[in-house]
C-alpha atoms as a PDB file:
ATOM      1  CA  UNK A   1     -16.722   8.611   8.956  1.00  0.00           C
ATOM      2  CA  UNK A   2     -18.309   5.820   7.091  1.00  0.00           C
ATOM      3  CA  UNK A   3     -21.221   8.621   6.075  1.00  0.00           C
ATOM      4  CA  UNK A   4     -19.086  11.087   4.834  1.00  0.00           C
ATOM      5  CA  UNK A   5     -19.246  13.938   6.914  1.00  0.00           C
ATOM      6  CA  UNK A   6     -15.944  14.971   8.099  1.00  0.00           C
ATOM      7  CA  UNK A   7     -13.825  17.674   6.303  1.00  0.00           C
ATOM      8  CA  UNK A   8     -10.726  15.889   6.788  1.00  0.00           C
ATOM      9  CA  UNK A   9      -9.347  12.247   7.660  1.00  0.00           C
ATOM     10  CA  UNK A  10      -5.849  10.309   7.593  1.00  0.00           C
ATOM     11  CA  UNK A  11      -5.359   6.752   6.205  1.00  0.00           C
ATOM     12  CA  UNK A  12      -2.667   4.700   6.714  1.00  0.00           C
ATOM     13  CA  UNK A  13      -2.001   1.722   5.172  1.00  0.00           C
ATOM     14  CA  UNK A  14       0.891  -1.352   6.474  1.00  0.00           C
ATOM     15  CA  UNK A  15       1.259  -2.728   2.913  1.00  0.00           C
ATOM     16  CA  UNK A  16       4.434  -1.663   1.495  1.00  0.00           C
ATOM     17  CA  UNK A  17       2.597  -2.162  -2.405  1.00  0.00           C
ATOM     18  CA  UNK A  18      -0.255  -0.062  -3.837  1.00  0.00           C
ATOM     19  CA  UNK A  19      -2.339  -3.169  -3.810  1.00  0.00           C
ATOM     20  CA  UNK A  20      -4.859  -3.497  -1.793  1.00  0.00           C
ATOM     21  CA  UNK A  21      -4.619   0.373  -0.450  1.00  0.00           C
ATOM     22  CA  UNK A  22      -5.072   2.400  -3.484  1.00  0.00           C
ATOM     23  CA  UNK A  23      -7.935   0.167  -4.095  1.00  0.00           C
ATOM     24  CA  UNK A  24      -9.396   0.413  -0.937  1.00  0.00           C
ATOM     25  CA  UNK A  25      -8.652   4.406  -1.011  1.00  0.00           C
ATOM     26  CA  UNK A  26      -9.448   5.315  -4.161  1.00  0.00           C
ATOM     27  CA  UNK A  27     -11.931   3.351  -5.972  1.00  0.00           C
ATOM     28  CA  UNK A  28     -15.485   4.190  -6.488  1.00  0.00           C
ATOM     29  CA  UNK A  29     -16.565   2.286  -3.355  1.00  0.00           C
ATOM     30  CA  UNK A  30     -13.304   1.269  -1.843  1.00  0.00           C
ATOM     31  CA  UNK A  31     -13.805  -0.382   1.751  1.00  0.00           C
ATOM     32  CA  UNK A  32     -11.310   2.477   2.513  1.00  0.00           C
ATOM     33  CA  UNK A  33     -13.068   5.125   0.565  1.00  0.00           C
ATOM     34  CA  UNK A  34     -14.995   7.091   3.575  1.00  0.00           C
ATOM     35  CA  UNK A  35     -15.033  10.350   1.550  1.00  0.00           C
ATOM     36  CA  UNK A  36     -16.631   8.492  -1.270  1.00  0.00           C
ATOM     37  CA  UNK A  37     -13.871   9.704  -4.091  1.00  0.00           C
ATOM     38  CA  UNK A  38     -15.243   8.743  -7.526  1.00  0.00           C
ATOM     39  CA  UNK A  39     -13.256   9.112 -10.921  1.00  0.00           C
ATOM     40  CA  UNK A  40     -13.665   6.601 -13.554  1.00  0.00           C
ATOM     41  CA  UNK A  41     -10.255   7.174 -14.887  1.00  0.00           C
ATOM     42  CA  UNK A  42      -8.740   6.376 -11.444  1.00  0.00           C
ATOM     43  CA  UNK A  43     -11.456   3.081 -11.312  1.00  0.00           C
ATOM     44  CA  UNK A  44      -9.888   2.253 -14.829  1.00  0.00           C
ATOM     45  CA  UNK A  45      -6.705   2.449 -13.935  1.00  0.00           C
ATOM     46  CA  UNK A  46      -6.850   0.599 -10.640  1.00  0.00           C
ATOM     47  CA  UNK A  47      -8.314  -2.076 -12.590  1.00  0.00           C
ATOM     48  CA  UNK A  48      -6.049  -1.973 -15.059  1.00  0.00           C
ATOM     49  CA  UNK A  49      -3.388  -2.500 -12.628  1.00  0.00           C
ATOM     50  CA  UNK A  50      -4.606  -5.083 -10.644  1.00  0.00           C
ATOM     51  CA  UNK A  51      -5.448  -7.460 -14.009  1.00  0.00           C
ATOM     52  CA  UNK A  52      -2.317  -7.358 -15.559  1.00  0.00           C
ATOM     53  CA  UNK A  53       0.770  -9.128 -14.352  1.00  0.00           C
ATOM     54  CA  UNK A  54       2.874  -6.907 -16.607  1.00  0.00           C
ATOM     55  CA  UNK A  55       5.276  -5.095 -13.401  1.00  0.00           C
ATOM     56  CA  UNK A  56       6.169  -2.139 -15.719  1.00  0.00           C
ATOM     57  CA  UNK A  57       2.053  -1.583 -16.880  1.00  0.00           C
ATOM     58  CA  UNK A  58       1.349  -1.843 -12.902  1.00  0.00           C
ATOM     59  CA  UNK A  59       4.026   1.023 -12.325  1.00  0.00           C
ATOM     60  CA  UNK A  60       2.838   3.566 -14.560  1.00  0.00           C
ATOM     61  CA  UNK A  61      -1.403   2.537 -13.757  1.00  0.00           C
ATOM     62  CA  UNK A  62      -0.495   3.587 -10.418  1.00  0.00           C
ATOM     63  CA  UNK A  63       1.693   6.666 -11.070  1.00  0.00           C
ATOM     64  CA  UNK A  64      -1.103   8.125 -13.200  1.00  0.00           C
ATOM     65  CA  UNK A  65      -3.656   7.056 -10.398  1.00  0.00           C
ATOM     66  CA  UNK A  66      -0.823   8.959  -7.890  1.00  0.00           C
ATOM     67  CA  UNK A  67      -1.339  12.389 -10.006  1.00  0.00           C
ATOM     68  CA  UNK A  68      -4.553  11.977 -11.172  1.00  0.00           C
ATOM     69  CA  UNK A  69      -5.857  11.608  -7.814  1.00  0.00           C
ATOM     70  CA  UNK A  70      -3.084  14.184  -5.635  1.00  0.00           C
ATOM     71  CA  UNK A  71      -4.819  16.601  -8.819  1.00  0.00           C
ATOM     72  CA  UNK A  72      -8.239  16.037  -7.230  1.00  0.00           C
ATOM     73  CA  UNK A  73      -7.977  15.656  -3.812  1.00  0.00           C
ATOM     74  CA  UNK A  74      -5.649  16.985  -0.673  1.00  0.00           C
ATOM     75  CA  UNK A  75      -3.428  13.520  -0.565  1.00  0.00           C
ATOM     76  CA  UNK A  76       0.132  13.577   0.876  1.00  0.00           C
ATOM     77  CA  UNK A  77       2.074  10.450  -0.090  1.00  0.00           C
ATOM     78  CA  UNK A  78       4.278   9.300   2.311  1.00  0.00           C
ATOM     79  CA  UNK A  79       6.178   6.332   2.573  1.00  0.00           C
ATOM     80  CA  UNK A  80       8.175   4.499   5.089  1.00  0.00           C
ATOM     81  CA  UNK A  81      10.228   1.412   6.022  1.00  0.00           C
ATOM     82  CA  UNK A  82      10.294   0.861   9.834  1.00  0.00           C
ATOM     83  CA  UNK A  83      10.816  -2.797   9.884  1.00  0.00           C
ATOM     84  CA  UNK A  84      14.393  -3.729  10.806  1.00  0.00           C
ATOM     85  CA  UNK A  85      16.634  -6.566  12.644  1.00  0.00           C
ATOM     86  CA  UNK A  86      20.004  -6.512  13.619  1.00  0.00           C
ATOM     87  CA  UNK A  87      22.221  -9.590  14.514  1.00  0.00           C
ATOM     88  CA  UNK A  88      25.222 -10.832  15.183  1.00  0.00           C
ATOM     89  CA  UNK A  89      26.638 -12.405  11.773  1.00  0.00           C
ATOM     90  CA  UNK A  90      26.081 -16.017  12.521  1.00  0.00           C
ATOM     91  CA  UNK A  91      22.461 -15.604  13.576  1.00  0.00           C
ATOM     92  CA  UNK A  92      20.452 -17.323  10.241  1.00  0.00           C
ATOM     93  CA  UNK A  93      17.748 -17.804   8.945  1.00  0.00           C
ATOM     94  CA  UNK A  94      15.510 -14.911  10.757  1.00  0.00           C
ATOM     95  CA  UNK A  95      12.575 -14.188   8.946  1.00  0.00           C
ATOM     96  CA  UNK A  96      11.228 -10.207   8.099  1.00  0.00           C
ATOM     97  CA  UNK A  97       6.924 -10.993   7.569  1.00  0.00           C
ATOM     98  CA  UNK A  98       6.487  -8.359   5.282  1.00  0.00           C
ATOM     99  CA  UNK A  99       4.391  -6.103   4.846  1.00  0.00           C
ATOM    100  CA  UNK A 100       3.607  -6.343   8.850  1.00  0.00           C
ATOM    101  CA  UNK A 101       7.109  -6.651   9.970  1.00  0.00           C
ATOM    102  CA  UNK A 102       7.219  -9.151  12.798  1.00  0.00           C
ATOM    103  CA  UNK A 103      10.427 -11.216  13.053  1.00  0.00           C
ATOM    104  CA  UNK A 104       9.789 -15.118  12.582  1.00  0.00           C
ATOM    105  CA  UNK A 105      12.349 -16.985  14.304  1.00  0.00           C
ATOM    106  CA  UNK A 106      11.004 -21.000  13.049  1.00  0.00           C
ATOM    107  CA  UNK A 107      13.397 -21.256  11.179  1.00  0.00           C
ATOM    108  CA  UNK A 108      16.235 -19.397  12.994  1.00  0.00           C
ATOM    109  CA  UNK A 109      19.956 -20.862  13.439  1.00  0.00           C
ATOM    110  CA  UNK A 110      23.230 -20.618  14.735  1.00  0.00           C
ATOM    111  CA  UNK A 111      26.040 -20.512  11.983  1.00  0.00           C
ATOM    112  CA  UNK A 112      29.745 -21.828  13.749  1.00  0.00           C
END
């Protein structure tokens, strides 16, 4: 893959925020970027979006990047939450580690 000849790949990212992926996907060298995509708007962009703190600016940097890029290549965005915990209401304190999902039970209690 790495070389670039395949005619068709998946990637799936665990990070529940365009940053890292899109970088990694979609920038002009990307450690993602196996099919070696190149558009300076989308490098622009990406940049733009990862130097500014401004939540609203990052928002629309990555929507254009979303139809600039599903414009130029065969992308399907998909997105999904599949972390999850139930307990009983007195359980407290569990922790979700997002993005990767694994409970953390440190600091975990019983509530009386």
């Amino acid at each position: 893959m790495q070389g670039g000849d395949f005619q068709l790949t998946t990637w799936v990212s665990e990070w529940p925020t365009p940053f890292p992926s899109l970088v990694q996907l979609l920038h002009t060298g990307g450690s993602g970027n196996y099919g070696k995509y190149s558009n300076p708007q989308v490098d622009a962009l990406l940049d733009d979006a990862v130097a500014t703190t401004d939540k609203d600016r990052q928002v629309q940097d990555y929507k254009q990047v979303e139809d600039i890029a599903g414009k130029d290549l065969a992308i399907g965005w998909y997105s999904r939450a599949y972390t999850g915990l139930l307990t009983r209401t007195n359980v407290k304190g569990i922790v979700l580690d997002v993005p990767t999902g694994p409970q953390m039970w440190a600091y975990a209690w019983l509530s009386k």
